[in-house]
Protein backbone atom coordinates (compact mmCIF):
# COMPACT_ATOMS: atom_id res chain seq x y z
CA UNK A 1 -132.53 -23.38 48.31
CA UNK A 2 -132.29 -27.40 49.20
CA UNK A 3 -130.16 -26.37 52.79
CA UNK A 4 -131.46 -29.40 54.82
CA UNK A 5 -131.25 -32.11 51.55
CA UNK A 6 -127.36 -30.93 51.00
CA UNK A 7 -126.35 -31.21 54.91
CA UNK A 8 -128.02 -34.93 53.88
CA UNK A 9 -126.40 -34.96 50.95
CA UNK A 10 -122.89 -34.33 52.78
CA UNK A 11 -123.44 -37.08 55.68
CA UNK A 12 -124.17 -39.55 52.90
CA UNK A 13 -121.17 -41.06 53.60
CA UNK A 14 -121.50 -41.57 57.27
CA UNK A 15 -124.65 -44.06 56.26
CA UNK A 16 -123.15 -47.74 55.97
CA UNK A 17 -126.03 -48.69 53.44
CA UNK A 18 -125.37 -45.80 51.28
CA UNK A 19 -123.93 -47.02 48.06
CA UNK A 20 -120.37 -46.29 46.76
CA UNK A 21 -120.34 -42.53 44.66
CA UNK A 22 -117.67 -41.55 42.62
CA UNK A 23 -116.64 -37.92 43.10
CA UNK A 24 -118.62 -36.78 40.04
CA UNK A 25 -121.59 -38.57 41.33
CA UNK A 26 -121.44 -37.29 44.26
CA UNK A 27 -120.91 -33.74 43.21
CA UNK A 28 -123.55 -33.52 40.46
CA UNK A 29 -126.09 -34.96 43.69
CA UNK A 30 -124.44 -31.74 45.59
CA UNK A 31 -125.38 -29.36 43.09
CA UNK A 32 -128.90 -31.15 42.31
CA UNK A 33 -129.62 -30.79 46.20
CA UNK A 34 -128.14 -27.01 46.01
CA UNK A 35 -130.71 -26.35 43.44
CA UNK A 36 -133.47 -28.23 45.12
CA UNK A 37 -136.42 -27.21 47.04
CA UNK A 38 -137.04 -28.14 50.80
CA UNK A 39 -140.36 -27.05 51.09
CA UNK A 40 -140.93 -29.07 47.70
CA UNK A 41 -139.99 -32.32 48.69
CA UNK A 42 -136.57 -32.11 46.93
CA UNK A 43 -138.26 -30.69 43.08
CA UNK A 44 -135.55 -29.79 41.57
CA UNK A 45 -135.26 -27.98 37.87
CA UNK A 46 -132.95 -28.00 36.08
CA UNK A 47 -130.92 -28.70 32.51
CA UNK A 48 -127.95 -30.97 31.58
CA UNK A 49 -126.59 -27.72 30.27
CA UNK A 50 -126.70 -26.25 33.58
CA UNK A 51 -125.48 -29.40 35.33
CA UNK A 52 -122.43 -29.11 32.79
CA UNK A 53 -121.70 -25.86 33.87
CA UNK A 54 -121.61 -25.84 37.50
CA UNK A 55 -119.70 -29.09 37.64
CA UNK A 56 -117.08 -28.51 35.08
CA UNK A 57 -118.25 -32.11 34.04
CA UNK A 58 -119.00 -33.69 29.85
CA UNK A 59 -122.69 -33.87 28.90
CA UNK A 60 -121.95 -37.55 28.98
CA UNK A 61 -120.47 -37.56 32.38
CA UNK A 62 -123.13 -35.70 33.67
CA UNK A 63 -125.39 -38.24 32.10
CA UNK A 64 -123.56 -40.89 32.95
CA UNK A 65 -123.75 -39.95 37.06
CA UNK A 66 -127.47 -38.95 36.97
CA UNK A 67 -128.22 -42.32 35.61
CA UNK A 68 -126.08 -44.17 38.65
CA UNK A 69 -127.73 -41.59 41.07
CA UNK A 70 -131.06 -43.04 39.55
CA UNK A 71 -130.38 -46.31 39.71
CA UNK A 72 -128.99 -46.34 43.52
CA UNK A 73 -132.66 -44.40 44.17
CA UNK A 74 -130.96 -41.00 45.25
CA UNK A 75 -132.99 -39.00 42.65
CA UNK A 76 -136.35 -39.68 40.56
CA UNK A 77 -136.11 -38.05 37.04
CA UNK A 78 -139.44 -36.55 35.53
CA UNK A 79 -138.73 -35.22 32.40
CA UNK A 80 -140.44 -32.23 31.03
CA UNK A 81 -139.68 -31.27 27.78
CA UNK A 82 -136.15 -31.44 25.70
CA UNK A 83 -133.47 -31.37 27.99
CA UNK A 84 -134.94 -29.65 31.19
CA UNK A 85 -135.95 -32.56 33.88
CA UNK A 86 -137.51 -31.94 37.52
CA UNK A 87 -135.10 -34.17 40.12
CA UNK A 88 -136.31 -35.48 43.01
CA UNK A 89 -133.32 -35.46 45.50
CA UNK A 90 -133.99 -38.23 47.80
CA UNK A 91 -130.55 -38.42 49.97
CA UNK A 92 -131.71 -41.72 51.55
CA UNK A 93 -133.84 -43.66 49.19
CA UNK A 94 -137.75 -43.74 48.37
CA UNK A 95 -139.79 -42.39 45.22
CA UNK A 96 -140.71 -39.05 44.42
């Protein structure tokens, strides 16, 4: 899976322009870059449902983080249909 975007992911931190995550923020962009594609350029699919269960997180937690991860340009949401979205895990900024 998305090896080289989670070692990013994990020296997020370390980056002085990086912007503040709370831990939930952080760990839903763990499990997004888990689930991600290298070779892809960081596609990611998956559902809030999904998301829910590997983080132990609400629906509206979950929500809540992917729409801060969003807005600090970490991921780029294209949704498909209902609630099943491709992520684009971008560790240090840019567009899909």
């Amino acid at each position: 899976m998305g090896k080289q975007l989670r070692e990013q992911v994990q020296v997020l931190h370390r980056n002085p322009k990086t912007p503040r995550l709370t831990s939930t923020q952080r760990f839903v962009l763990l499990t997004l870059a888990d689930e991600a594609s290298d070779s892809f350029g960081g596609a990611c699919h998956i559902s809030i449902n999904e998301l829910t269960l590997r983080t132990s997180a609400s629906r509206a937690t979950v929500m809540r983080a992917l729409s801060a991860l969003a807005a600090h340009g970490l991921i780029v949401k294209d949704p498909i249909v209902g609630d099943v979205s491709i992520y684009w895990v971008k560790p240090f900024g840019g567009g899909a």
